[in-house]
C-alpha atoms as a PDB file:
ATOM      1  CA  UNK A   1      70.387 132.366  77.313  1.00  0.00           C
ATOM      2  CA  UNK A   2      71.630 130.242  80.295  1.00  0.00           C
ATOM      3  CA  UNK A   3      69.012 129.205  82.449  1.00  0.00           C
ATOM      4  CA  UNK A   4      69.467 128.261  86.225  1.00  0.00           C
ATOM      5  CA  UNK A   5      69.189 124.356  85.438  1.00  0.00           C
ATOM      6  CA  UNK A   6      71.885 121.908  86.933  1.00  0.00           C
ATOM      7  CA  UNK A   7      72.388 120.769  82.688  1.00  0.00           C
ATOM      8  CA  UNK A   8      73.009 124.387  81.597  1.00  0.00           C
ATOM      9  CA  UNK A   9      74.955 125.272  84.466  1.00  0.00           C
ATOM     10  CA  UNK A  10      77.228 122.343  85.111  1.00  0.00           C
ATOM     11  CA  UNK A  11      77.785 121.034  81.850  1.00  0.00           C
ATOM     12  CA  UNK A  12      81.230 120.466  80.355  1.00  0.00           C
ATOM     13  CA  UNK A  13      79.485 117.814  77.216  1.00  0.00           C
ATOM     14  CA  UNK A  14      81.934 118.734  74.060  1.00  0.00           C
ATOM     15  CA  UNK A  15      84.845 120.522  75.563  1.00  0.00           C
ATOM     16  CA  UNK A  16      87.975 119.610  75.214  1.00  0.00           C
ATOM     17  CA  UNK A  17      90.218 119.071  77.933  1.00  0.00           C
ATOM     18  CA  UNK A  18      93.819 118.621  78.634  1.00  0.00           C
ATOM     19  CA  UNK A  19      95.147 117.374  82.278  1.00  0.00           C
ATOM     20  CA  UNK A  20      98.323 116.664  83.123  1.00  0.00           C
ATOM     21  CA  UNK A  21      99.650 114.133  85.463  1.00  0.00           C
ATOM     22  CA  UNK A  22      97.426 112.004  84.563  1.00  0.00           C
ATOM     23  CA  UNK A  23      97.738 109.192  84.324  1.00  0.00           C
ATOM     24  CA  UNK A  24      96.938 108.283  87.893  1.00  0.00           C
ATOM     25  CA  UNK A  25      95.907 110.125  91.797  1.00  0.00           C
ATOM     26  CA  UNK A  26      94.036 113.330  91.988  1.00  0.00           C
ATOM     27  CA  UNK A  27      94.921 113.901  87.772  1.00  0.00           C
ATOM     28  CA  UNK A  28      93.090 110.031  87.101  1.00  0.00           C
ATOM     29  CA  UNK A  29      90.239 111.339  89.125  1.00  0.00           C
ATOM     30  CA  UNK A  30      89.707 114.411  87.311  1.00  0.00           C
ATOM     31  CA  UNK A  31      90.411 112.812  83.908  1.00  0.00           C
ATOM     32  CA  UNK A  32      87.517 110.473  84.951  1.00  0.00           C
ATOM     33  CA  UNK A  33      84.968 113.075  85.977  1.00  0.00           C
ATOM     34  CA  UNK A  34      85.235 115.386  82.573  1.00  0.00           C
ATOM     35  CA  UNK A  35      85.104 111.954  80.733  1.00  0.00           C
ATOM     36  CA  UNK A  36      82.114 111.303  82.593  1.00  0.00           C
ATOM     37  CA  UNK A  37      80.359 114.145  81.326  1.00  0.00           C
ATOM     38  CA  UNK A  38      81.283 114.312  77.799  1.00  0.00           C
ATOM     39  CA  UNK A  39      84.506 115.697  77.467  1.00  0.00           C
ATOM     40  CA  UNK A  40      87.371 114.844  75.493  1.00  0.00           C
ATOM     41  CA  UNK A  41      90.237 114.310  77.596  1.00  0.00           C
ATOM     42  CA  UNK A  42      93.642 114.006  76.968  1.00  0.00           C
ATOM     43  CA  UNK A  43      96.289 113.345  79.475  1.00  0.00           C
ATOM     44  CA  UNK A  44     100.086 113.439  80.031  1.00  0.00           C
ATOM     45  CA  UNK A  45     102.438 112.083  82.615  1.00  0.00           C
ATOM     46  CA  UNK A  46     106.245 111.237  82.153  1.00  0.00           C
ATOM     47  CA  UNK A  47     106.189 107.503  81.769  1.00  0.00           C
ATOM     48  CA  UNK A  48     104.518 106.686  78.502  1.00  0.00           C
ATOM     49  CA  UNK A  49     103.523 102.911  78.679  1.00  0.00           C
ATOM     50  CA  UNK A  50     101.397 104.008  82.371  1.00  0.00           C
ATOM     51  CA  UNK A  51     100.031 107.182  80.131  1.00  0.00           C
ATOM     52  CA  UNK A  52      99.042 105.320  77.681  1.00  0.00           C
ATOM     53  CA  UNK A  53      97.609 102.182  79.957  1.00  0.00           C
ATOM     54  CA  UNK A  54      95.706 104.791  81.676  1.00  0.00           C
ATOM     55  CA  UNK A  55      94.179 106.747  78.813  1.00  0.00           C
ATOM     56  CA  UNK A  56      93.119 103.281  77.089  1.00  0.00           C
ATOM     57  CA  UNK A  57      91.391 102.075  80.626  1.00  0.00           C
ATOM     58  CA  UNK A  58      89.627 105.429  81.057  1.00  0.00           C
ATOM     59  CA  UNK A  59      88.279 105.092  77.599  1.00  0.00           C
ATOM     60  CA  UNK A  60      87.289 102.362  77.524  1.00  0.00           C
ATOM     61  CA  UNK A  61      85.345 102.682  81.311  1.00  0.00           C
ATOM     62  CA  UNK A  62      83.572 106.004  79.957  1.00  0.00           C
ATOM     63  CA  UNK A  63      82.872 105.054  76.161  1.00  0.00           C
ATOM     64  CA  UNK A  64      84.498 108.481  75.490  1.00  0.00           C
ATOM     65  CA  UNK A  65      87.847 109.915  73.833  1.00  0.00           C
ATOM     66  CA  UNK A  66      90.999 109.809  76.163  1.00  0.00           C
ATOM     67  CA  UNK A  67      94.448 110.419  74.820  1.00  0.00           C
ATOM     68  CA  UNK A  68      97.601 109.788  76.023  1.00  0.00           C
ATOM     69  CA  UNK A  69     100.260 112.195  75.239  1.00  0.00           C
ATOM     70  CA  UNK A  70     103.547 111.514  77.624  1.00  0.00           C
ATOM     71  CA  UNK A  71     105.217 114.568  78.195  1.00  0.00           C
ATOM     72  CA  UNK A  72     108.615 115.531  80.953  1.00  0.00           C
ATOM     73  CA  UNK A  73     107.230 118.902  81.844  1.00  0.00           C
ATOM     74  CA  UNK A  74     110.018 120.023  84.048  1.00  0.00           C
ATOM     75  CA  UNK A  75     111.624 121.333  81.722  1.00  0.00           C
ATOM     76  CA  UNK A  76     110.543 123.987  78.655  1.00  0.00           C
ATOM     77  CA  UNK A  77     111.226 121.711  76.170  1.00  0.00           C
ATOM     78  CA  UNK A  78     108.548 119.279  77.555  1.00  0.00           C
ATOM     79  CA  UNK A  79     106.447 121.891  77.934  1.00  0.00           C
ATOM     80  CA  UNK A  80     106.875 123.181  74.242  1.00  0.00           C
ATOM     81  CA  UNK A  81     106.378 119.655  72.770  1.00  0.00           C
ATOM     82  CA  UNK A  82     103.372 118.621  74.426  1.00  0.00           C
ATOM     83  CA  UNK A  83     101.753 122.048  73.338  1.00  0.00           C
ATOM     84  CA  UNK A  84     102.758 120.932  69.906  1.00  0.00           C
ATOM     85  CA  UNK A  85     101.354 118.152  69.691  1.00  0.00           C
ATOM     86  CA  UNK A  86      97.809 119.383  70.952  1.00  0.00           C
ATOM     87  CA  UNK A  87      98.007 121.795  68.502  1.00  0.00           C
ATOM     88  CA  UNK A  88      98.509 119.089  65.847  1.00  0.00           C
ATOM     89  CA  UNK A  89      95.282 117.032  67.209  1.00  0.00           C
ATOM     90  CA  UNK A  90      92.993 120.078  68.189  1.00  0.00           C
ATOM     91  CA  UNK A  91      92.171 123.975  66.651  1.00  0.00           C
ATOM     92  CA  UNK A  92      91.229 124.588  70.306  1.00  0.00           C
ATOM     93  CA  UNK A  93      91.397 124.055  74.081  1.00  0.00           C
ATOM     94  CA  UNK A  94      88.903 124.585  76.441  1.00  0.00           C
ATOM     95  CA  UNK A  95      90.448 123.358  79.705  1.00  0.00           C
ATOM     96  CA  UNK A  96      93.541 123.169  81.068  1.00  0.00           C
ATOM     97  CA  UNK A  97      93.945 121.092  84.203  1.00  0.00           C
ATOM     98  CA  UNK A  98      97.376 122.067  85.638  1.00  0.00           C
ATOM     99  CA  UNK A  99      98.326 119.127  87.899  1.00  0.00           C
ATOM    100  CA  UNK A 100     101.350 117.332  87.256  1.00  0.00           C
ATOM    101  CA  UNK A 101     103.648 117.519  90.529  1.00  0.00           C
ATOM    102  CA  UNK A 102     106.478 116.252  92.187  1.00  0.00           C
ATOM    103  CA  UNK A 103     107.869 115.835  95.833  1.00  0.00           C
ATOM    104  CA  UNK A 104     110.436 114.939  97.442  1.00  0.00           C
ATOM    105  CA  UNK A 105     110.912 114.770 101.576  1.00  0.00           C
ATOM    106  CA  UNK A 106     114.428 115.046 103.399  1.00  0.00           C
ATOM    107  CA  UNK A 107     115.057 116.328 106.904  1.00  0.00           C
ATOM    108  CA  UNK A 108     116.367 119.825 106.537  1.00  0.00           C
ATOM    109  CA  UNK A 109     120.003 119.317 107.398  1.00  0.00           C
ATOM    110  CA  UNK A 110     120.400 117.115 104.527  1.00  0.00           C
ATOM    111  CA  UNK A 111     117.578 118.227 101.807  1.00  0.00           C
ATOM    112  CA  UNK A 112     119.376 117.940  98.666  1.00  0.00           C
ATOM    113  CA  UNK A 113     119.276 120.677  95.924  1.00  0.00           C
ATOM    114  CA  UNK A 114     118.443 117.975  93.309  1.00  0.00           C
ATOM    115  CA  UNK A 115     114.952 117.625  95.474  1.00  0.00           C
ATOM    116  CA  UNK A 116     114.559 121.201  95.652  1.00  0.00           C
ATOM    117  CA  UNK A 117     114.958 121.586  91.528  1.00  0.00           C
ATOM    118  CA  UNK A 118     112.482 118.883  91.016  1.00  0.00           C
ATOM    119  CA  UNK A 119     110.029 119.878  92.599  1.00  0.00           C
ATOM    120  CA  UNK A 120     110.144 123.470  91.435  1.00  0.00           C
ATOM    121  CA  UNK A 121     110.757 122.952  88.001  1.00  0.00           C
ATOM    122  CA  UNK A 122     107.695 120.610  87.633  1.00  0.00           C
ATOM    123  CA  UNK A 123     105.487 122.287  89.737  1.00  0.00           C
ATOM    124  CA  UNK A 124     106.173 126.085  88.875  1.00  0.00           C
ATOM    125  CA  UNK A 125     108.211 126.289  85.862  1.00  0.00           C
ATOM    126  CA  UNK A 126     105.886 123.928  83.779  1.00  0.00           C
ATOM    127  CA  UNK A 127     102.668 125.449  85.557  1.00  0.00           C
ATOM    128  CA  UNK A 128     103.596 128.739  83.688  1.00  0.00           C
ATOM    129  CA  UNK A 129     105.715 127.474  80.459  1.00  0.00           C
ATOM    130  CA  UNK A 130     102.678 125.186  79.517  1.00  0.00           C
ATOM    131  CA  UNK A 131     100.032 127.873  79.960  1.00  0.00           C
ATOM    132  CA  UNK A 132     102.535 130.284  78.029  1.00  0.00           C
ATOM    133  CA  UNK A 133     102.836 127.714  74.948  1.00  0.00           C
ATOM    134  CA  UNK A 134      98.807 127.005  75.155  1.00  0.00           C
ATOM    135  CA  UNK A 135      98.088 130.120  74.983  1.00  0.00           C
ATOM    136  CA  UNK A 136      96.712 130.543  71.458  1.00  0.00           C
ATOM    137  CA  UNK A 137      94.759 127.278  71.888  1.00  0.00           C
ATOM    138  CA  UNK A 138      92.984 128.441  74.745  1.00  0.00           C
ATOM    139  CA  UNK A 139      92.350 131.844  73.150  1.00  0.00           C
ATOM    140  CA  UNK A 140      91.506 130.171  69.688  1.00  0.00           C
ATOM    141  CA  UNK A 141      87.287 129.849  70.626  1.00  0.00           C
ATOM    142  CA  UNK A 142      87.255 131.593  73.844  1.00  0.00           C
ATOM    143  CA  UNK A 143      84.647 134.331  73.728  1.00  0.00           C
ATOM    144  CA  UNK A 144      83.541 136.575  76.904  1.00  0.00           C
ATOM    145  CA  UNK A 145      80.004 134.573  76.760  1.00  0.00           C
ATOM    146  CA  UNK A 146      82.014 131.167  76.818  1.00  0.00           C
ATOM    147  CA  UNK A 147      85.861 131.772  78.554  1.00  0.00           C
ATOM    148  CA  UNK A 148      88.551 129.202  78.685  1.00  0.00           C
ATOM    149  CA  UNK A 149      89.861 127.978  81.731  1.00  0.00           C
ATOM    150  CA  UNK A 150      93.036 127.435  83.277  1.00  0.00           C
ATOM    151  CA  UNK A 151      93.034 125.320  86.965  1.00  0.00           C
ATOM    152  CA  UNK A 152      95.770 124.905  88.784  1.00  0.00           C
ATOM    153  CA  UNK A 153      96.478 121.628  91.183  1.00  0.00           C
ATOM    154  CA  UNK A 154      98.045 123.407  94.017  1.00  0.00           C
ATOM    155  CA  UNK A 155      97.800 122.054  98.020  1.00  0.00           C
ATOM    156  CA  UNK A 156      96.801 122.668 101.598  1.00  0.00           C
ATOM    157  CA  UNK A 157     100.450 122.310 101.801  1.00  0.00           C
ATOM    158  CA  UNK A 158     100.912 126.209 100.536  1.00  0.00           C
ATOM    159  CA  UNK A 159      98.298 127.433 102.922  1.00  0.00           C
ATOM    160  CA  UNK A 160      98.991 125.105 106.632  1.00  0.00           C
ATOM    161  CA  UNK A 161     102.051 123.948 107.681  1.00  0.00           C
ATOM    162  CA  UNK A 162     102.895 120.656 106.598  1.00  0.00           C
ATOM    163  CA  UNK A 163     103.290 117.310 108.907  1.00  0.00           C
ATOM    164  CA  UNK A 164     106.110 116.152 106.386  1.00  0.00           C
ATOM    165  CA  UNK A 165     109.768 117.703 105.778  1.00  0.00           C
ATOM    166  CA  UNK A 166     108.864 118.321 102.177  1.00  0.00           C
ATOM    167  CA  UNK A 167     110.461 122.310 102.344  1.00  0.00           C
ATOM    168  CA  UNK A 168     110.078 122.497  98.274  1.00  0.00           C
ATOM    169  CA  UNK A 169     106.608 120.832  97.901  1.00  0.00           C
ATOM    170  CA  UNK A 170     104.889 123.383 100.184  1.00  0.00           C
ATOM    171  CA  UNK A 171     106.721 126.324  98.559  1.00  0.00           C
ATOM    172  CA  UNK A 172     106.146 125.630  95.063  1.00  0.00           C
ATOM    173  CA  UNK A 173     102.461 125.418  95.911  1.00  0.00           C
ATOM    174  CA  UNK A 174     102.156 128.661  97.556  1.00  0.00           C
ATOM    175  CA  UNK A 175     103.952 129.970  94.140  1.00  0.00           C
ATOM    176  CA  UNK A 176     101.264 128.103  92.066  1.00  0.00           C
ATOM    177  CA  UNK A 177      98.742 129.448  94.248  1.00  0.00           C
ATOM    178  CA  UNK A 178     100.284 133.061  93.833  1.00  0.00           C
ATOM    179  CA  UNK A 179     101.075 132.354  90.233  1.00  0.00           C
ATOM    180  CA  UNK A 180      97.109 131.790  89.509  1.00  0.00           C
ATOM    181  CA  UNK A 181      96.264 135.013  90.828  1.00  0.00           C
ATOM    182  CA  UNK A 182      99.032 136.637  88.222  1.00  0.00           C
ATOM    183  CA  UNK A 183      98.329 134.556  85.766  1.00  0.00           C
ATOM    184  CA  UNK A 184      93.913 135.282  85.907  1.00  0.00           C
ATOM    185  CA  UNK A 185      94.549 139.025  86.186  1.00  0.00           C
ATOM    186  CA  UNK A 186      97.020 138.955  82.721  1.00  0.00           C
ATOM    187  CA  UNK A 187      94.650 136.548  81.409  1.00  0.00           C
ATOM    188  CA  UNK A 188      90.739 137.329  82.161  1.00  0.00           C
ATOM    189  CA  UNK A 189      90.424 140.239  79.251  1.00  0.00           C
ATOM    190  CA  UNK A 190      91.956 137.260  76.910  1.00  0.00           C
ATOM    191  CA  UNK A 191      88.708 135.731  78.019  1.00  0.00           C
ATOM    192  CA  UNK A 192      90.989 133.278  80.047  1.00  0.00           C
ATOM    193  CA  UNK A 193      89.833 132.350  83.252  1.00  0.00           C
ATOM    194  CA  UNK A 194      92.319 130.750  85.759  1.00  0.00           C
ATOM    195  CA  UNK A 195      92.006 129.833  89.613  1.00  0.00           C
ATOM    196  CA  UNK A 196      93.504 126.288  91.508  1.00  0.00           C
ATOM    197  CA  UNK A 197      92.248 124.196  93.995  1.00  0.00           C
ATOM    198  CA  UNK A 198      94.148 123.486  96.885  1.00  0.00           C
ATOM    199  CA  UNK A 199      93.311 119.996  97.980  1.00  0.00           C
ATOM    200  CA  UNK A 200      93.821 117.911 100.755  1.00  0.00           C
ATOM    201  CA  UNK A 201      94.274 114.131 101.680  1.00  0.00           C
ATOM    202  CA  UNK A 202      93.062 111.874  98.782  1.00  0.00           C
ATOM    203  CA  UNK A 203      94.098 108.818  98.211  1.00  0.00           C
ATOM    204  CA  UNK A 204      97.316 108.620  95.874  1.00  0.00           C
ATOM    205  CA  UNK A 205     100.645 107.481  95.100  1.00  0.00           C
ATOM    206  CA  UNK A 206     102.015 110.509  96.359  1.00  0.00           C
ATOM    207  CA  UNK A 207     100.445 110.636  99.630  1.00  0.00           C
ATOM    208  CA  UNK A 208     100.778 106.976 100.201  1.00  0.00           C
ATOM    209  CA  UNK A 209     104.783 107.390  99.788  1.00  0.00           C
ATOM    210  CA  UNK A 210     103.932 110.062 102.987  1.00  0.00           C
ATOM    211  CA  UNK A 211     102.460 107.919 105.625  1.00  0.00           C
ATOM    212  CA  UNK A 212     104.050 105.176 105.641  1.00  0.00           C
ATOM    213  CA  UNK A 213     102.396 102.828 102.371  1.00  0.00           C
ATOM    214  CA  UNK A 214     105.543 103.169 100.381  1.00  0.00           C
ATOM    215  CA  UNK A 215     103.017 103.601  97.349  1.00  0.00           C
ATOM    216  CA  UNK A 216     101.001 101.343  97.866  1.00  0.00           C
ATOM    217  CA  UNK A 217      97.537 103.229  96.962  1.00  0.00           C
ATOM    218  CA  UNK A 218      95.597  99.874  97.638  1.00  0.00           C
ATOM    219  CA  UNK A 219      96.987  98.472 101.117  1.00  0.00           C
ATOM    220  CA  UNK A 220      97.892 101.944 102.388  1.00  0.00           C
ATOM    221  CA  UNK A 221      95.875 102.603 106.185  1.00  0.00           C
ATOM    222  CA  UNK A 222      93.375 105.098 104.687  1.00  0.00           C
ATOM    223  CA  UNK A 223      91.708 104.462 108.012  1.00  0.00           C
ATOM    224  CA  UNK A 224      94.160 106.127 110.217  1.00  0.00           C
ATOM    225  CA  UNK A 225      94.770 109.296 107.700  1.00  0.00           C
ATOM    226  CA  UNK A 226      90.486 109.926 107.747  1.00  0.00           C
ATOM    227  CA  UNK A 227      90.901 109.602 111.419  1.00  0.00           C
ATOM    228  CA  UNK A 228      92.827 112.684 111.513  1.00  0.00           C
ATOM    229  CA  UNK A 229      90.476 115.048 108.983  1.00  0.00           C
ATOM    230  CA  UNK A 230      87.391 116.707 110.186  1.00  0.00           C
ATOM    231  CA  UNK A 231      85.019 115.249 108.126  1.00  0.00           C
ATOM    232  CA  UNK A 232      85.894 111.679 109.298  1.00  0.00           C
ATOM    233  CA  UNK A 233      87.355 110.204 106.013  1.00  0.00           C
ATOM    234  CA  UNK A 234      89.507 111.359 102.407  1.00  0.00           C
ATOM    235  CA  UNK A 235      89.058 112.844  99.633  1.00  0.00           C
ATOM    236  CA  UNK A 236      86.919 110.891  97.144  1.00  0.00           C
ATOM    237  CA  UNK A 237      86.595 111.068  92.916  1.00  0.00           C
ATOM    238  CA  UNK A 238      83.489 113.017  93.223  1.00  0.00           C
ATOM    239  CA  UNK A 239      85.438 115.592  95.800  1.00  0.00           C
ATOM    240  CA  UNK A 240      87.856 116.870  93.275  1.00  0.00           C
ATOM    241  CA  UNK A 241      86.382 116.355  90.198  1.00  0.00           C
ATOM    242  CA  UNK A 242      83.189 118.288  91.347  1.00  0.00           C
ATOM    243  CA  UNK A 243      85.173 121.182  92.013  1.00  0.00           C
ATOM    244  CA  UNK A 244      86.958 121.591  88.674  1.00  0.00           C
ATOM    245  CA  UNK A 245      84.203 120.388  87.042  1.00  0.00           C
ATOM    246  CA  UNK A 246      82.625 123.636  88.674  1.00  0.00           C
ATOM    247  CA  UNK A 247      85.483 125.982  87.845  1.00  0.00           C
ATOM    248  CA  UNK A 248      85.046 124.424  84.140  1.00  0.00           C
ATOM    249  CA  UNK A 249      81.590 124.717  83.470  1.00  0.00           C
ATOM    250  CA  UNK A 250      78.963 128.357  83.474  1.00  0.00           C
ATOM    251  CA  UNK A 251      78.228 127.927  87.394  1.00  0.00           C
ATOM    252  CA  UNK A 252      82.233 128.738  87.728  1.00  0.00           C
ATOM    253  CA  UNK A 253      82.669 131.713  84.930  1.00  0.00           C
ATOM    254  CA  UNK A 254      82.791 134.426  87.423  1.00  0.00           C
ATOM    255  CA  UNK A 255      85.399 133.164  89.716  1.00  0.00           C
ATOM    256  CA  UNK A 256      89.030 134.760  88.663  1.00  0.00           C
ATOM    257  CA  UNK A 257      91.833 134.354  90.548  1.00  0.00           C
ATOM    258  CA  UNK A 258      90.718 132.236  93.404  1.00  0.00           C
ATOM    259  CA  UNK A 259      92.317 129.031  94.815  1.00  0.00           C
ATOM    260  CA  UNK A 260      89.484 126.767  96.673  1.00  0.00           C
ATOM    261  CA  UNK A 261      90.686 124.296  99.631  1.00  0.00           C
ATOM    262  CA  UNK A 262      88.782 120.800  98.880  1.00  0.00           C
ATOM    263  CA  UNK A 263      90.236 119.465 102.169  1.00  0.00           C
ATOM    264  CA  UNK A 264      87.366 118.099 104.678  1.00  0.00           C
ATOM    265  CA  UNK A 265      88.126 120.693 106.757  1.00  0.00           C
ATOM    266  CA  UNK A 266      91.713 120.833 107.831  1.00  0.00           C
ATOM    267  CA  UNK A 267      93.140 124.304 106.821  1.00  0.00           C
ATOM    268  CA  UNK A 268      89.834 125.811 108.642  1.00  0.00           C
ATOM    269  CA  UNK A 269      90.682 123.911 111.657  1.00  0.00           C
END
């Protein structure tokens, strides 16, 4: 019987987790946290020689088990493969961390269809065609007393209106966002329990490309982007790896379907 301590109800120690994208930002940070706790982590991201790099530093910080499997999962085949090769290494998956994405930001007139494919077909198409082909894995030891989960990476982007002209980065996130509702109402009599977060500014490759750091993560102004959020600063580790270490562990088994803004603030003002 579960009892109300923080242990029994936050603890993810022996699960085995898979998170994609990363091998650095908001997919790094979340790597970290499970690997913090116990987990066994592995991680994908396209470029192999970073994947690996990261998965051998985050070992090797924790004293746990991180794995780098590179994976393209834009398209199906990527998708299919890196399934695969879980399925080689593991009988079972307990988590599945959703979170590779792409963007790409052009002023409407001239926003190409190559950045509108992109960004879909990464951050929709292998959302669902990697939960489709890890689908027996993550049904292999789920029981109703101890679900699987599913948490999808999604953005205040889908839910506010963006400051940046990225048209296909907001959309796909909305889809994720409506895509986790699907997906948890097909999936929570599998004893399969899926929901996303919705995050804000943290700081990242991705967002440093945005205002003005050029990717930079270290010598981007953090300053002036926590100037603008509510709570005064950005999104730390411990923000987003709380929360999905929350939708992963027993305090989080009877939220289905939900997608939870970690965002200082913004979207509710």
């Amino acid at each position: 019987m579960t009892t109300l301590s923080i242990n029994d109800l936050f603890s993810v120690a022996g699960k085995t987790v898979l998170v994609t994208g990363g091998s650095r930002g908001i997919g790094e940070m979340i790597a970290a946290g499970f690997l913090a706790n116990g987990a066994k982590v592995y991680i994908s991201s396209r470029k192999a020689d970073v994947c690996d790099a990261t998965a051998a530093r985050l070992s090797e910080d924790s004293g746990g088990t991180c794995v780098s499997i590179p994976a393209d999962l834009a398209a199906v085949d990527g998708a299919a493969s890196l399934a695969s090769a879980i399925g080689d290494r593991e009988d079972h998956l307990d988590v599945l961390v959703n979170n590779a994405g792409a963007s790409w930001g052009a002023p409407l007139e001239s926003f190409p269809e190559s950045g509108w494919d992109k960004v879909m077909n990464t951050n929709v198409k292998g959302v669902f065609f990697l939960t489709q082909r890890l689908l027996p894995l993550l049904e292999a030891a789920a029981t109703a007393d101890s679900p699987s989960r599913v948490i999808n990476i999604g953005s205040i982007d889908a839910i506010k209106t963006s400051i940046f002209d990225n048209f296909s980065y907001g959309a796909s996130k909305a889809a994720v966002h409506a895509l986790t509702r699907q997906l948890a109402a097909s999936l929570v009599q599998r004893n399969i329990l899926v929901n996303a977060v919705a995050p804000g500014p943290f700081p990242t490759w991705m967002l440093s490309t945005g205002v003005g750091g050029r990717g930079d993560v270290e010598n981007t102004d953090w300053d002036a982007v926590s100037e603008g959020n509510p709570r005064g600063r950005i999104g730390t580790p411990a923000d987003i790896a709380g929360t999905v270490l929350f939708l992963a562990s027993r305090a989080g088994e009877f939220i289905v379907g939900q997608t939870i803004v970690c965002d200082g603030g913004l979207v509710a003002t």
